[in-house]
Protein backbone atom coordinates (compact mmCIF):
# COMPACT_ATOMS: atom_id res chain seq x y z
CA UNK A 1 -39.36 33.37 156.84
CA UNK A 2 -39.37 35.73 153.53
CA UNK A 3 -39.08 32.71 151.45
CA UNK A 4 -42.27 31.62 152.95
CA UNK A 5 -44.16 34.52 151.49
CA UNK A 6 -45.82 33.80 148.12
CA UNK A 7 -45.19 37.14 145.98
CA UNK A 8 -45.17 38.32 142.68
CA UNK A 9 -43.77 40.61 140.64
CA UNK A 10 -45.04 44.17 139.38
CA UNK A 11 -43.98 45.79 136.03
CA UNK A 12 -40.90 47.26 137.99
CA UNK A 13 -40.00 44.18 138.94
CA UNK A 14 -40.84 44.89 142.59
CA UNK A 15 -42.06 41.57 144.62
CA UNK A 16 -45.46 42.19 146.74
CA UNK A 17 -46.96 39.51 148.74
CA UNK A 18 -49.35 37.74 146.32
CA UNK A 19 -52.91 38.91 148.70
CA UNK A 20 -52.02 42.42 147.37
CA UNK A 21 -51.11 41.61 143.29
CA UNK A 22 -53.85 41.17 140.58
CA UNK A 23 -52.35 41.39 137.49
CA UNK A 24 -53.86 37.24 137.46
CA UNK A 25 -57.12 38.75 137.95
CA UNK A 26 -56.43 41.67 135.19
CA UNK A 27 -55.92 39.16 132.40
CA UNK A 28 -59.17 37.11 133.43
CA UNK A 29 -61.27 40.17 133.19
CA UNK A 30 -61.16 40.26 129.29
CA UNK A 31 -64.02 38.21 129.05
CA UNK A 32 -66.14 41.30 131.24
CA UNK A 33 -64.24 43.78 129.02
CA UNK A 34 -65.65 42.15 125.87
CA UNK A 35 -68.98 42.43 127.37
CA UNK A 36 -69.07 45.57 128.28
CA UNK A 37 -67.89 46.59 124.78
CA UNK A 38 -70.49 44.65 123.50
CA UNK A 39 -73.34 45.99 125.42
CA UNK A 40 -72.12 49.44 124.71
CA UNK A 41 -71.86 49.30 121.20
CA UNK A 42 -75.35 47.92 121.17
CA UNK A 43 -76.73 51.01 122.83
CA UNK A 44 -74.63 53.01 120.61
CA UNK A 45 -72.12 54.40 123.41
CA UNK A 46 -68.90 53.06 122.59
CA UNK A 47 -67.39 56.21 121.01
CA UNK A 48 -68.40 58.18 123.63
CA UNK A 49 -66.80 55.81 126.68
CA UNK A 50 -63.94 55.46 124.59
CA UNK A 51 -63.29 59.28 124.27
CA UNK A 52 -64.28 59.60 128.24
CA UNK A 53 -61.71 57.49 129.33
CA UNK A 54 -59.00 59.27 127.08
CA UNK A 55 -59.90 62.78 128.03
CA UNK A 56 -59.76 61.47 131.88
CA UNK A 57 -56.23 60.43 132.08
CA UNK A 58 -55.21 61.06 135.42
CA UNK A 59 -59.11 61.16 136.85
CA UNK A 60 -59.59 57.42 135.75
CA UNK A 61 -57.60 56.74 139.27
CA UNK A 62 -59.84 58.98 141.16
CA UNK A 63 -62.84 57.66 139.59
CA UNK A 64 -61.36 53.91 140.65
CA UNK A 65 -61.24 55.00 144.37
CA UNK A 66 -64.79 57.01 144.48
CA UNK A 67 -65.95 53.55 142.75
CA UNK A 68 -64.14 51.91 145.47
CA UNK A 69 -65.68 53.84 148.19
CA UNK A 70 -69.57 53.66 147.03
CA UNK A 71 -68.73 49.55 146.10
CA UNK A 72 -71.23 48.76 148.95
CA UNK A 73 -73.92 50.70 148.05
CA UNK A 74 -73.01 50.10 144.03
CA UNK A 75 -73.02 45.97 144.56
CA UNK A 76 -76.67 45.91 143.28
CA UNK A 77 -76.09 47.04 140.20
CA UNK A 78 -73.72 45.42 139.10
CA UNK A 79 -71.48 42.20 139.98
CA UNK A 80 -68.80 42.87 142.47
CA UNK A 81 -66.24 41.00 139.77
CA UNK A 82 -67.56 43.48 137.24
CA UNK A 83 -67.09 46.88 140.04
CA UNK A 84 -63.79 44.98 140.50
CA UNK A 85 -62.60 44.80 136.72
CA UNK A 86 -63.54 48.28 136.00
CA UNK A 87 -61.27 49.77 139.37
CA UNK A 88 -58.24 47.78 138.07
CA UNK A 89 -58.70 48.75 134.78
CA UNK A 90 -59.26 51.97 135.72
CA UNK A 91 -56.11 52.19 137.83
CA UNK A 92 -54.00 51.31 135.15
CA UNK A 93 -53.03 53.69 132.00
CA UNK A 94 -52.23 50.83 130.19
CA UNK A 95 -55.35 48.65 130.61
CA UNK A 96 -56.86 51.37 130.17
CA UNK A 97 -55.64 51.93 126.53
CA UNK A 98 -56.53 47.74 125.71
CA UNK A 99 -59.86 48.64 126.77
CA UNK A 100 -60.01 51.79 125.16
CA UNK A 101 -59.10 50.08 121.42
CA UNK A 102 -61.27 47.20 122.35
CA UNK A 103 -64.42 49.86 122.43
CA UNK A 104 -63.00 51.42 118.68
CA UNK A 105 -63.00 48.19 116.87
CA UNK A 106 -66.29 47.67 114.98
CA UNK A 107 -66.40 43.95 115.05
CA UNK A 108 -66.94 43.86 118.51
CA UNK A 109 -70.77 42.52 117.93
């Protein structure tokens, strides 16, 4: 019956059942990543974000589950794949640094 389960594996090497694993959906949100860094370096904001989410840290994770929480209410301002992106990325530290450098390159336009 176990062997029926589809799973993958985490960075620990621990097997979850594949409903609750992302890191598919982590690598295909690059493409929102680069807009994002594109649309804030247009309006001048990339530093800033970029400094934000290195003086969070350990608030990035709360900030992922308050985003969570208000998702409902938040789904009109921006695409649910987009609300989605920026939890997981959010959640974790290393994304978080890839998205981080992303925002400090200058070629980004």
């Amino acid at each position: 019956m176990l062997g029926d389960i589809k799973s993958c594996y985490t960075k620990r090497g621990v097997i979850i059942p594949e409903e609750l694993c992302y890191t598919g959906a982590m690598s295909s949100d690059r493409h929102i990543w680069h807009l994002w860094a594109r649309n804030l370096h247009k309006w001048g904001l990339a530093g800033w974000a970029a400094s934000l989410l290195e003086a969070a840290g350990p608030l990035n994770l709360i900030a992922a589950q308050v985003i969570y929480m208000l998702q409902p209410i938040a789904d009109t301002a921006m695409p649910q794949n987009h609300w989605r992106a920026l939890t997981e990325m959010l959640e974790d530290t290393m994304e978080t640094r890839r998205f981080t450098s992303l925002l400090r390159e200058d070629d980004i336009l």
